[in-house]
N, C-alpha and C. Protein backbone atom coordinates (compact mmCIF):
# COMPACT_ATOMS: atom_id res chain seq x y z
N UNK A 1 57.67 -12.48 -30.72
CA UNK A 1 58.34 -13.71 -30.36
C UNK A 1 57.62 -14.33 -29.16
N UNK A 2 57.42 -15.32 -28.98
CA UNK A 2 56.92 -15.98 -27.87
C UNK A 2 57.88 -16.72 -27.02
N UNK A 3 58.15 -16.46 -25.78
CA UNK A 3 58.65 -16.47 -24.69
C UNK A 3 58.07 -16.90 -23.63
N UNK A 4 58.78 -18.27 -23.05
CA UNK A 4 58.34 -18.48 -21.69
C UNK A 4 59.23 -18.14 -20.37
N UNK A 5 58.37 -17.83 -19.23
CA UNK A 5 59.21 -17.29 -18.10
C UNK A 5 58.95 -17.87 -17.03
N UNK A 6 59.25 -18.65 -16.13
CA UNK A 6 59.22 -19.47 -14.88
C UNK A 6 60.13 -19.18 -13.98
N UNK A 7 59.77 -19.29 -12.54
CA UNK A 7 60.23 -19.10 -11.54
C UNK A 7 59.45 -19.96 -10.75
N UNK A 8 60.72 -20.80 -9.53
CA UNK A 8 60.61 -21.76 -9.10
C UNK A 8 61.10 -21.42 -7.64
N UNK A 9 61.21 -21.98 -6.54
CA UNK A 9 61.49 -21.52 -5.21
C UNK A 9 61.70 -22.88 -4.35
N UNK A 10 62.47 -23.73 -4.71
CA UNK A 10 63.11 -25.00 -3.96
C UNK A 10 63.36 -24.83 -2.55
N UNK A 11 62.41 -25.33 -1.23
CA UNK A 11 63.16 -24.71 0.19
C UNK A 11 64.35 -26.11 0.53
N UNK A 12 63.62 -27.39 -0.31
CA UNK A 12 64.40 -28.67 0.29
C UNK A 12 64.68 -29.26 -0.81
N UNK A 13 66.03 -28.72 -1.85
CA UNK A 13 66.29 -28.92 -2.88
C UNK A 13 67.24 -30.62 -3.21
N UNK A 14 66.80 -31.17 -4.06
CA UNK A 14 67.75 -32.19 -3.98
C UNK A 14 68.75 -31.93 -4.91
N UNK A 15 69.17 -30.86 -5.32
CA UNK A 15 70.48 -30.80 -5.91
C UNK A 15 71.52 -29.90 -5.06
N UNK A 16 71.07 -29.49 -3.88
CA UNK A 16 71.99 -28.73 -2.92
C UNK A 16 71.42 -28.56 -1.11
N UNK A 17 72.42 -28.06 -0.44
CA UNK A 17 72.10 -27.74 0.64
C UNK A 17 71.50 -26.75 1.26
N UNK A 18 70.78 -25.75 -0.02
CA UNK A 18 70.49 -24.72 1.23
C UNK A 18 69.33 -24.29 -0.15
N UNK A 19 68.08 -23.56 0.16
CA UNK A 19 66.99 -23.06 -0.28
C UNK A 19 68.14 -22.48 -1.75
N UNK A 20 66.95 -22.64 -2.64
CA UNK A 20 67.24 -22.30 -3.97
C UNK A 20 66.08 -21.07 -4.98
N UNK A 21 66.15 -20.48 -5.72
CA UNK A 21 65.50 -19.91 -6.61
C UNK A 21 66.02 -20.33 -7.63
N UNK A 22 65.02 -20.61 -8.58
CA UNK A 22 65.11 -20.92 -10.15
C UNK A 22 64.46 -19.99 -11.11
N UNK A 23 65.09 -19.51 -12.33
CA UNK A 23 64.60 -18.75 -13.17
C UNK A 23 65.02 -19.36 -14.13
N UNK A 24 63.48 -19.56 -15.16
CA UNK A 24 64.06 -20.18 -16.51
C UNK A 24 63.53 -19.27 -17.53
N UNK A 25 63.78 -19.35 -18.71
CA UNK A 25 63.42 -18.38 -19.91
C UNK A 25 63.63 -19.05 -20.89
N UNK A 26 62.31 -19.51 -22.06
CA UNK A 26 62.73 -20.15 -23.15
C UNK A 26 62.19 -19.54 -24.57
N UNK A 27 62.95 -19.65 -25.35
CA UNK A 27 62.30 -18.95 -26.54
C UNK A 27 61.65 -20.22 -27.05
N UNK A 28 60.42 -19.43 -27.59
CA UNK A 28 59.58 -21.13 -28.37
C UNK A 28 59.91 -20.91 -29.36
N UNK A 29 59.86 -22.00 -30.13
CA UNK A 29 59.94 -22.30 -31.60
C UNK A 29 58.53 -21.75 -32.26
N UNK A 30 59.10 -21.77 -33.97
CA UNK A 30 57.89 -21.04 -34.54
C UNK A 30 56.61 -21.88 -34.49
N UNK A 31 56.87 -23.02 -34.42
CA UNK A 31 55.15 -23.75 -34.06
C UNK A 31 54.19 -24.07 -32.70
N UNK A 32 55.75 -23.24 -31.79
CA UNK A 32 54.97 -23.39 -30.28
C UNK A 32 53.92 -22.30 -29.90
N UNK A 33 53.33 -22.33 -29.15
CA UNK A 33 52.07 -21.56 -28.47
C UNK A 33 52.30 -21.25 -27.09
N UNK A 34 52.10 -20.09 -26.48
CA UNK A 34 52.09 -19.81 -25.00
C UNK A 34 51.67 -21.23 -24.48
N UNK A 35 50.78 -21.62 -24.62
CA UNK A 35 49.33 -22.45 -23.71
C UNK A 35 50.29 -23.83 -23.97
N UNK A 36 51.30 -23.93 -25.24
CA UNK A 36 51.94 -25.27 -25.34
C UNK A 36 52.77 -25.51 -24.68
N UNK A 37 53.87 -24.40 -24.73
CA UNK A 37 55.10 -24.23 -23.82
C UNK A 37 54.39 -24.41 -21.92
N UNK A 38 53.38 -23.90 -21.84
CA UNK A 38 52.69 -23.86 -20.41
C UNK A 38 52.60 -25.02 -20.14
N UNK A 39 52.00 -25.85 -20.86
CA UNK A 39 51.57 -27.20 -20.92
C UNK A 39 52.92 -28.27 -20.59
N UNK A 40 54.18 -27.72 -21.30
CA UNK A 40 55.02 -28.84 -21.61
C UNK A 40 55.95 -28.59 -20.23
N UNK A 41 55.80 -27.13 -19.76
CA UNK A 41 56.68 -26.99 -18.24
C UNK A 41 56.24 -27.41 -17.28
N UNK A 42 54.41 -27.85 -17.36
CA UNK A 42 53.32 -28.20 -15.85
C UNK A 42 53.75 -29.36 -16.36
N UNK A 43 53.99 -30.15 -17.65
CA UNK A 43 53.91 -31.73 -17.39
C UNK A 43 55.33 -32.18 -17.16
N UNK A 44 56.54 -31.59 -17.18
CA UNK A 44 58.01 -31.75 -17.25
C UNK A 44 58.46 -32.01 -16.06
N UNK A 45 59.97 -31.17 -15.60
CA UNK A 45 60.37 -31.93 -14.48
C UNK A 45 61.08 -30.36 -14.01
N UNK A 46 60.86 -30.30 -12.99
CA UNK A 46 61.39 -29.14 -11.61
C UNK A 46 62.62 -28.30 -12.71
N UNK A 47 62.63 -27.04 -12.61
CA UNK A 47 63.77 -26.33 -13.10
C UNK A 47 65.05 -27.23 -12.27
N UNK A 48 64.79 -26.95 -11.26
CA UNK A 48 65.66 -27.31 -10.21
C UNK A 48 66.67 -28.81 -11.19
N UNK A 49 65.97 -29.96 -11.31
CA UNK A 49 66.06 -30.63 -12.43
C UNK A 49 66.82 -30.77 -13.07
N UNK A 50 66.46 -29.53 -13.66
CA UNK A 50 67.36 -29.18 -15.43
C UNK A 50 68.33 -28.69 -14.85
N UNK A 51 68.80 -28.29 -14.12
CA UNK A 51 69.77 -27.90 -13.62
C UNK A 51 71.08 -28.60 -12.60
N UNK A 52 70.23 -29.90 -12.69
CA UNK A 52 71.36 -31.18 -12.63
C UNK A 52 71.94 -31.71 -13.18
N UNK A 53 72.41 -32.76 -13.62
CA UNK A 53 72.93 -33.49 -14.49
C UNK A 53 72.33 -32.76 -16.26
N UNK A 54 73.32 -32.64 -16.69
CA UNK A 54 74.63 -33.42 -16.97
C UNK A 54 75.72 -32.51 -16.09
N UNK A 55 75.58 -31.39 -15.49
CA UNK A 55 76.57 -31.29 -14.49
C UNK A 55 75.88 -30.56 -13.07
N UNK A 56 75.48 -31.32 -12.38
CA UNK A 56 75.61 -31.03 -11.09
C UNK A 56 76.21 -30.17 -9.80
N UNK A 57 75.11 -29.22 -9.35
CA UNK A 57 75.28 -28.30 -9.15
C UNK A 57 75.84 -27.04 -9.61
N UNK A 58 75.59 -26.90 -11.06
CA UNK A 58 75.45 -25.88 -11.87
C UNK A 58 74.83 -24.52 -11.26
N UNK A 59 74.81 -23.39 -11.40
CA UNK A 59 73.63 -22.37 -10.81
C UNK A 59 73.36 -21.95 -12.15
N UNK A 60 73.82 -21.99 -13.66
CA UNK A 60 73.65 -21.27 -14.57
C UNK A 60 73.59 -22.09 -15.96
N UNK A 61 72.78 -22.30 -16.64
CA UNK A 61 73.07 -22.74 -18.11
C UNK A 61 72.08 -22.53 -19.45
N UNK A 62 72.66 -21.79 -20.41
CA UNK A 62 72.15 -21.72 -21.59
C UNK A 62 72.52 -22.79 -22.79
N UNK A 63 71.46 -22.42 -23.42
CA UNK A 63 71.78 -23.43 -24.69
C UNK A 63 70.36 -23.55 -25.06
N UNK A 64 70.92 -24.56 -26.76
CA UNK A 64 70.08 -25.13 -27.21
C UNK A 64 69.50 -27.04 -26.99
N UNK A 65 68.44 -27.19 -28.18
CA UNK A 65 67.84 -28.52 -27.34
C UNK A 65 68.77 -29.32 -27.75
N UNK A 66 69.99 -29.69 -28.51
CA UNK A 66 70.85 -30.90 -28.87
C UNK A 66 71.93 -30.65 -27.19
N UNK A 67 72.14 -29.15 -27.06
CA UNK A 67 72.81 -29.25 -25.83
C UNK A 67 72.53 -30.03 -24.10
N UNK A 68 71.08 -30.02 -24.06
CA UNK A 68 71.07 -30.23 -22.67
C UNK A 68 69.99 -32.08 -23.13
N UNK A 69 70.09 -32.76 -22.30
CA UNK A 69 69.28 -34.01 -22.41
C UNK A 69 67.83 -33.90 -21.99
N UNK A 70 67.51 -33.06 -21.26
CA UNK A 70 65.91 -32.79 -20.95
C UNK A 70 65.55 -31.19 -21.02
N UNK A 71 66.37 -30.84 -21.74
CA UNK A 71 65.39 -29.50 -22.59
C UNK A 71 64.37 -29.31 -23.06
N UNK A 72 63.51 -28.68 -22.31
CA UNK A 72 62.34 -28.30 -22.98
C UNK A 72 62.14 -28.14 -24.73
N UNK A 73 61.21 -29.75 -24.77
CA UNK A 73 61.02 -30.03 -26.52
C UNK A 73 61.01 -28.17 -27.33
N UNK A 74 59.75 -27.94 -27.06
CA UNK A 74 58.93 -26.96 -27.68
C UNK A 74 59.86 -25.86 -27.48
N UNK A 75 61.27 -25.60 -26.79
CA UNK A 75 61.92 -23.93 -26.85
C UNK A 75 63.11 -24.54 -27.88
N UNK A 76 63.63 -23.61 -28.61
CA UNK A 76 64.71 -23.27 -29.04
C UNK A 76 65.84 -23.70 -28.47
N UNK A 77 65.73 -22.25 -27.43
CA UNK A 77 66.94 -21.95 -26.80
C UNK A 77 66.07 -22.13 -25.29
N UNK A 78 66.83 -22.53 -24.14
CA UNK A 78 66.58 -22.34 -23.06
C UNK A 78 67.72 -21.79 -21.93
N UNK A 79 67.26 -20.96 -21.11
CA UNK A 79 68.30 -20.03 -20.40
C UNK A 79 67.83 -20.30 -18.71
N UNK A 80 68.93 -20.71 -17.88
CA UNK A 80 68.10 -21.17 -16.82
C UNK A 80 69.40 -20.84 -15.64
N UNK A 81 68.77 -20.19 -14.49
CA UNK A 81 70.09 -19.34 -13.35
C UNK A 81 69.42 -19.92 -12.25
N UNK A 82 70.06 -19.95 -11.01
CA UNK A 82 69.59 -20.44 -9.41
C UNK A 82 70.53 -19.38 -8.78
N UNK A 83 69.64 -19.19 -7.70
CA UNK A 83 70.61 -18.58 -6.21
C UNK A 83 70.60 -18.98 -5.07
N UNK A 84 70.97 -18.92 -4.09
CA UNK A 84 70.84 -19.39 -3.02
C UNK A 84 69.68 -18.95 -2.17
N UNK A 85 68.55 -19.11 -1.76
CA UNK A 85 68.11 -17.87 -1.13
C UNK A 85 68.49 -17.20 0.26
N UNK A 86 69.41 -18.40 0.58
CA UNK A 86 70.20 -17.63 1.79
C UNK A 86 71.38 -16.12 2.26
N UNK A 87 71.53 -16.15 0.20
CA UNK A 87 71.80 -14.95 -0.22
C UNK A 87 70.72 -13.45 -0.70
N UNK A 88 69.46 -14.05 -0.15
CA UNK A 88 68.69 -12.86 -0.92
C UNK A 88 68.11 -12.01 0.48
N UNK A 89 67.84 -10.82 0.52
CA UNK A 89 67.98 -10.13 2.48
C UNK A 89 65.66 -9.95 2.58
N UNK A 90 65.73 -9.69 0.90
CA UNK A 90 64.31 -9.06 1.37
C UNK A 90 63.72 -9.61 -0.03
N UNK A 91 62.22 -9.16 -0.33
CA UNK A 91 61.10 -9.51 -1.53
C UNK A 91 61.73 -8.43 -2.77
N UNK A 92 62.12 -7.12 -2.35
CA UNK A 92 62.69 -6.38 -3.41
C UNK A 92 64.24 -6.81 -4.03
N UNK A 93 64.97 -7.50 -3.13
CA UNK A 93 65.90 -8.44 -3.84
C UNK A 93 65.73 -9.13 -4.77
N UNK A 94 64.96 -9.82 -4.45
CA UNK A 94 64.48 -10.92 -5.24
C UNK A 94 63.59 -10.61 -6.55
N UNK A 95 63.35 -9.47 -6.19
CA UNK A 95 62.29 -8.98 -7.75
C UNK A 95 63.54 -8.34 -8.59
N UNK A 96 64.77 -7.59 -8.02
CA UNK A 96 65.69 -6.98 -8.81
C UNK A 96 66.58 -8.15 -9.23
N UNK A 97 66.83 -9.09 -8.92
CA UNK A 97 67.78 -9.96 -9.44
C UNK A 97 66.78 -11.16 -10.79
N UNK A 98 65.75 -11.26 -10.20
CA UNK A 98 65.20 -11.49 -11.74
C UNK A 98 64.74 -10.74 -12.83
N UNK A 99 64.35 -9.53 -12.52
CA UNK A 99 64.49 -8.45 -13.64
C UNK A 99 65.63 -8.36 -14.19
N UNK A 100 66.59 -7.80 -13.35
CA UNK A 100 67.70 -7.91 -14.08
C UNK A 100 68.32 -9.05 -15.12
N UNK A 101 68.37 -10.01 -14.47
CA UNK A 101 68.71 -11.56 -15.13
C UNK A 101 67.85 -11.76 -16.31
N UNK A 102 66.69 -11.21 -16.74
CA UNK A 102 65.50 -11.45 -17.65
C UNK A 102 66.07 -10.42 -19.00
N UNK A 103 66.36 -8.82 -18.15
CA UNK A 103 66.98 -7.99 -19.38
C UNK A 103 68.01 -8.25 -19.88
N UNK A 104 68.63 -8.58 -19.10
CA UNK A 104 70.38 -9.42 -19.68
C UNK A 104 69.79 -10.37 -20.68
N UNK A 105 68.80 -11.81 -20.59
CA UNK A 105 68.93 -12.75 -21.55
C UNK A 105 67.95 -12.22 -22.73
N UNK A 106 67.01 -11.38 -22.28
CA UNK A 106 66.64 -10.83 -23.82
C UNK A 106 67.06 -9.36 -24.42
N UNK A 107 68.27 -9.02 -23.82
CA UNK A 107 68.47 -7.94 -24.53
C UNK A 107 69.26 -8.55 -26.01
N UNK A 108 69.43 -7.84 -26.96
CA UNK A 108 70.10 -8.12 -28.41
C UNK A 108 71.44 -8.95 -28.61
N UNK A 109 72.43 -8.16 -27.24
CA UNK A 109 74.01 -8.88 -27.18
C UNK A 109 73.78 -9.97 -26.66
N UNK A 110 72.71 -10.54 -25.72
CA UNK A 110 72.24 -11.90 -25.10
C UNK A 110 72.30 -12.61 -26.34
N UNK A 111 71.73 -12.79 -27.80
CA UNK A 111 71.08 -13.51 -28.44
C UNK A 111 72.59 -14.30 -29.34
């Protein structure tokens, strides 16, 4: 399956007040390509972004592309979480809360 994975690090976010992390995860469709999906996230718009409108200040949203208005064309499904980073203490935080968050959306009961 081909899978894209991004992480984003907002310090002066315009959808909130305080430093942000973004994690997105998209499954591509059967005609997408690593190098396409790469292509379509460098030319698109900030996770941070997608994670505004249609509801504002969200930290969490899945779905498909009829669900969200600027969903990434080329995925399926797209899965996308924020934290505060004023909640994260150290670098090993921050590596366990996106691992974790990554096995949760591709484990089997995720799908």
């Amino acid at each position: 399956m081909n899978a894209f994975v991004a992480v984003e690090v907002h310090l002066r976010p315009r959808s909130a007040t305080h430093a942000r992390l973004v994690l997105a995860y998209a499954e591509a469709t059967k005609e997408a390509t690593p190098q396409a999906l790469t292509r379509q996230y460098r030319d698109g718009e900030w996770l941070e972004d997608l994670l505004g409108p249609p509801s504002p200040g969200l930290n969490e949203w899945r779905g498909g592309q009829a669900e969200h208005p600027r969903h990434i064309p080329l995925a399926d499904e797209l899965k996308l979480k924020s934290w505060p980073l004023t909640d994260i203490t150290d670098e090993r935080a921050i590596e366990q809360r996106l691992i974790s968050q990554l096995r949760e959306w591709t484990s089997p009961q995720s799908k």
